[in-house]
C-alpha atoms as a PDB file:
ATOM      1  CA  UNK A   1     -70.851  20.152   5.120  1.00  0.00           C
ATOM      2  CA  UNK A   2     -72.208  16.226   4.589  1.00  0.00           C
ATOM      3  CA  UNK A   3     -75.799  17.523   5.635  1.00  0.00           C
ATOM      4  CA  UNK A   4     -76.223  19.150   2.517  1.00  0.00           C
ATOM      5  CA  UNK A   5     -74.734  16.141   0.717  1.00  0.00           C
ATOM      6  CA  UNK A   6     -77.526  13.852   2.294  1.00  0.00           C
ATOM      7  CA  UNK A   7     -80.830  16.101   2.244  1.00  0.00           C
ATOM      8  CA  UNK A   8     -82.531  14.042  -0.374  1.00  0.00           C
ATOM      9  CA  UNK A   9     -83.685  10.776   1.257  1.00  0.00           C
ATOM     10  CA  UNK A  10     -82.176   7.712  -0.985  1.00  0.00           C
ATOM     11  CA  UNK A  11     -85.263   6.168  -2.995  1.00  0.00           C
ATOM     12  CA  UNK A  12     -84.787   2.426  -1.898  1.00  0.00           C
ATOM     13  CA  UNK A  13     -88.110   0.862  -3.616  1.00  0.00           C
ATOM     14  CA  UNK A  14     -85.885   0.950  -7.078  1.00  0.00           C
ATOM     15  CA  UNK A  15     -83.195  -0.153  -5.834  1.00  0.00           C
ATOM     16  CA  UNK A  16     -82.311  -4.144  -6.877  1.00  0.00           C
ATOM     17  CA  UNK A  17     -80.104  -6.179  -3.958  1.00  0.00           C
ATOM     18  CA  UNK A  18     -78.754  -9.505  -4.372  1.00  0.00           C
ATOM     19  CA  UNK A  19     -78.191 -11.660  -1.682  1.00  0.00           C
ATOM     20  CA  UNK A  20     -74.956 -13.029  -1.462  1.00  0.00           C
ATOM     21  CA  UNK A  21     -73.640 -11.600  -4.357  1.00  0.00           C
ATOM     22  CA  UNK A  22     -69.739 -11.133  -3.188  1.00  0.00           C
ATOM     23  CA  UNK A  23     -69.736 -13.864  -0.974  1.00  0.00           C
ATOM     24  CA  UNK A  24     -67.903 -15.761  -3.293  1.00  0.00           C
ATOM     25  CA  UNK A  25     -65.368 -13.440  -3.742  1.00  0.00           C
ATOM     26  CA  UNK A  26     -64.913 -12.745  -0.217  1.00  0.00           C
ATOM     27  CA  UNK A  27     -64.276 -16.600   0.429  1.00  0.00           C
ATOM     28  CA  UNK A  28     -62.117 -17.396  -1.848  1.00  0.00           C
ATOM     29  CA  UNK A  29     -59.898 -14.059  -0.807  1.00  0.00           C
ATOM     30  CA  UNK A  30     -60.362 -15.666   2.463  1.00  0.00           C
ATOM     31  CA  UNK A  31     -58.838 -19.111   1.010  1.00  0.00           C
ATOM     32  CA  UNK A  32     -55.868 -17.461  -0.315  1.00  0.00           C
ATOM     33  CA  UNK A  33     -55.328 -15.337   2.762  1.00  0.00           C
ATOM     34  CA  UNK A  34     -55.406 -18.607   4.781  1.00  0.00           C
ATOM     35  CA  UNK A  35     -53.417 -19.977   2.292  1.00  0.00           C
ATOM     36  CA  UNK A  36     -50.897 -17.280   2.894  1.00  0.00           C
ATOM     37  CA  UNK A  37     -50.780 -17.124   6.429  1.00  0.00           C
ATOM     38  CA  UNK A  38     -50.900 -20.662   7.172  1.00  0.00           C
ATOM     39  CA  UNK A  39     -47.924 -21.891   3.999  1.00  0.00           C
ATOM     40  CA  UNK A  40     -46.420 -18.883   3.179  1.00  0.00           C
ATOM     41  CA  UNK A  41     -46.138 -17.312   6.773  1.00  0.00           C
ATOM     42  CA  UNK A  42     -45.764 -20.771   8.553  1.00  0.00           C
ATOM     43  CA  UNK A  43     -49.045 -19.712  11.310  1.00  0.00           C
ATOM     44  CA  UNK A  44     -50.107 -22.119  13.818  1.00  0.00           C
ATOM     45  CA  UNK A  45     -53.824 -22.374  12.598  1.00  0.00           C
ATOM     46  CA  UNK A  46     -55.555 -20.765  15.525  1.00  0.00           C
ATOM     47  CA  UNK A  47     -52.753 -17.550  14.872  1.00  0.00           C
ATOM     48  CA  UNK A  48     -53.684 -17.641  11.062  1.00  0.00           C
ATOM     49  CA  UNK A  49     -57.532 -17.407  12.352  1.00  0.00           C
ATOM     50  CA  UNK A  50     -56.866 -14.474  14.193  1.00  0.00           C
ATOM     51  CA  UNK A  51     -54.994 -13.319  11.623  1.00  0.00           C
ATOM     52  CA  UNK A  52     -58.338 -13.311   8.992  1.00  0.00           C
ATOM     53  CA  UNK A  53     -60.476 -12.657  11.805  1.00  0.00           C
ATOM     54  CA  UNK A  54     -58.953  -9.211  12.128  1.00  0.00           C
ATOM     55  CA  UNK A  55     -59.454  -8.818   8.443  1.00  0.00           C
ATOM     56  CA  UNK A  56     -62.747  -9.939   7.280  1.00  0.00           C
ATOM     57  CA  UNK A  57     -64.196  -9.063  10.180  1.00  0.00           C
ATOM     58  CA  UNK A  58     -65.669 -12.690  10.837  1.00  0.00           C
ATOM     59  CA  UNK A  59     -65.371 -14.917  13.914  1.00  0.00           C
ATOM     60  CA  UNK A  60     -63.195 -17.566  13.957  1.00  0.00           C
ATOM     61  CA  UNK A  61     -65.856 -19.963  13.790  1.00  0.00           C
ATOM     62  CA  UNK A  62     -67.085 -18.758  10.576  1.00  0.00           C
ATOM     63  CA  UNK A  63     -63.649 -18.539   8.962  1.00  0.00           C
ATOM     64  CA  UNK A  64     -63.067 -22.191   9.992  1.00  0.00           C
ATOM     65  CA  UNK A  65     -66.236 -23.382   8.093  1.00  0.00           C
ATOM     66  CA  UNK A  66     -65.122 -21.255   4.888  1.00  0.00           C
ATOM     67  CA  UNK A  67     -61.550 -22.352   5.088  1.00  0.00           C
ATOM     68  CA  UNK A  68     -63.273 -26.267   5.158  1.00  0.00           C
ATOM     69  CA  UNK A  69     -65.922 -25.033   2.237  1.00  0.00           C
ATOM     70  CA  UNK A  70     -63.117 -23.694   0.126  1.00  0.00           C
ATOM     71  CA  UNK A  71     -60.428 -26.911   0.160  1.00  0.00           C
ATOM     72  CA  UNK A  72     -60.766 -26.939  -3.636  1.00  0.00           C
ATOM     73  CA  UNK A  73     -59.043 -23.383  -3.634  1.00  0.00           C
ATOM     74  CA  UNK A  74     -56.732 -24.411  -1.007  1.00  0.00           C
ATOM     75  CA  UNK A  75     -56.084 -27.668  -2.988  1.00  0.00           C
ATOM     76  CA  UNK A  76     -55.459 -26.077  -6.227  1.00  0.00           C
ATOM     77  CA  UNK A  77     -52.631 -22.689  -4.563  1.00  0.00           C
ATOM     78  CA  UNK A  78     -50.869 -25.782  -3.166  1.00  0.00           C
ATOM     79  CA  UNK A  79     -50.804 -27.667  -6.859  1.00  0.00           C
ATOM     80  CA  UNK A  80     -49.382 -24.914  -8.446  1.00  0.00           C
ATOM     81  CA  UNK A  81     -47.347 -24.036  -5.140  1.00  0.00           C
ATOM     82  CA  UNK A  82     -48.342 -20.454  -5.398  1.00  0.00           C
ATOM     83  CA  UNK A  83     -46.145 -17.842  -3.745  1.00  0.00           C
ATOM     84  CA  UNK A  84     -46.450 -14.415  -2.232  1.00  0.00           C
ATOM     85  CA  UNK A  85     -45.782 -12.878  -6.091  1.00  0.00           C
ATOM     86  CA  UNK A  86     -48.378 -15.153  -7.383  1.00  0.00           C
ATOM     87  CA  UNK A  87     -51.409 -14.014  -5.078  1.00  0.00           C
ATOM     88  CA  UNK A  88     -49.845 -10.201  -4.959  1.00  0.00           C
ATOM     89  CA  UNK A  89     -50.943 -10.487  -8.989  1.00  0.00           C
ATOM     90  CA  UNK A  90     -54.465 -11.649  -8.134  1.00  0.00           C
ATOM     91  CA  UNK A  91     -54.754  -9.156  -5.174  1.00  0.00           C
ATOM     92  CA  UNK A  92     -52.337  -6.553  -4.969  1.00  0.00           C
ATOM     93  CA  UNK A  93     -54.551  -4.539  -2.586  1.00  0.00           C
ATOM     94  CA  UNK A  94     -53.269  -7.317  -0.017  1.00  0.00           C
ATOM     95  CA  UNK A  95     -49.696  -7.338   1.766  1.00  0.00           C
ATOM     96  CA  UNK A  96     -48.135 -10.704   0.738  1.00  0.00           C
ATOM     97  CA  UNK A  97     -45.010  -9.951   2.188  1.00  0.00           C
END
């Protein structure tokens, strides 16, 4: 049973939290997502909003403002014109198809 996985109360004065720590990560995977949805996929931008709001688990509002914080990202995938193989390698966790 999970009770007597959790009797022991977890000790939280040792443990050490970072604020912010994968935020980075988590926009820029929002970048290329966008980046995917919006160029790959050919979504309107209020679909390919949805679209990330359904997977990050962020309002549209707030994957707006991180889409406009990470142009440089967006910038750079349309440079190199990445494709669905190219971001599959980075994050193959992620359905690029």
């Amino acid at each position: 049973m999970i009770s007597s996985l959790l009797v022991d109360p977890i000790n939280k004065t040792d443990a050490k939290h970072v604020k912010g720590i994968y935020t980075g990560n988590r926009n820029y995977k929002i970048a290329c997502r966008f980046y995917y949805h919006f160029t790959i996929k050919g979504l309107q931008y209020e679909r390919a909003l949805t679209a990330l709001n359904n997977e990050f688990d962020l309002s549209e509002l707030r994957i707006a403002q991180l889409i406009m914080e990470g142009r440089d990202t967006l910038k750079e995938l349309k440079d190199i014109k990445a494709d669905g193989k190219y971001l599959k390698v980075k994050f193959p966790f992620y359905d690029w198809h």
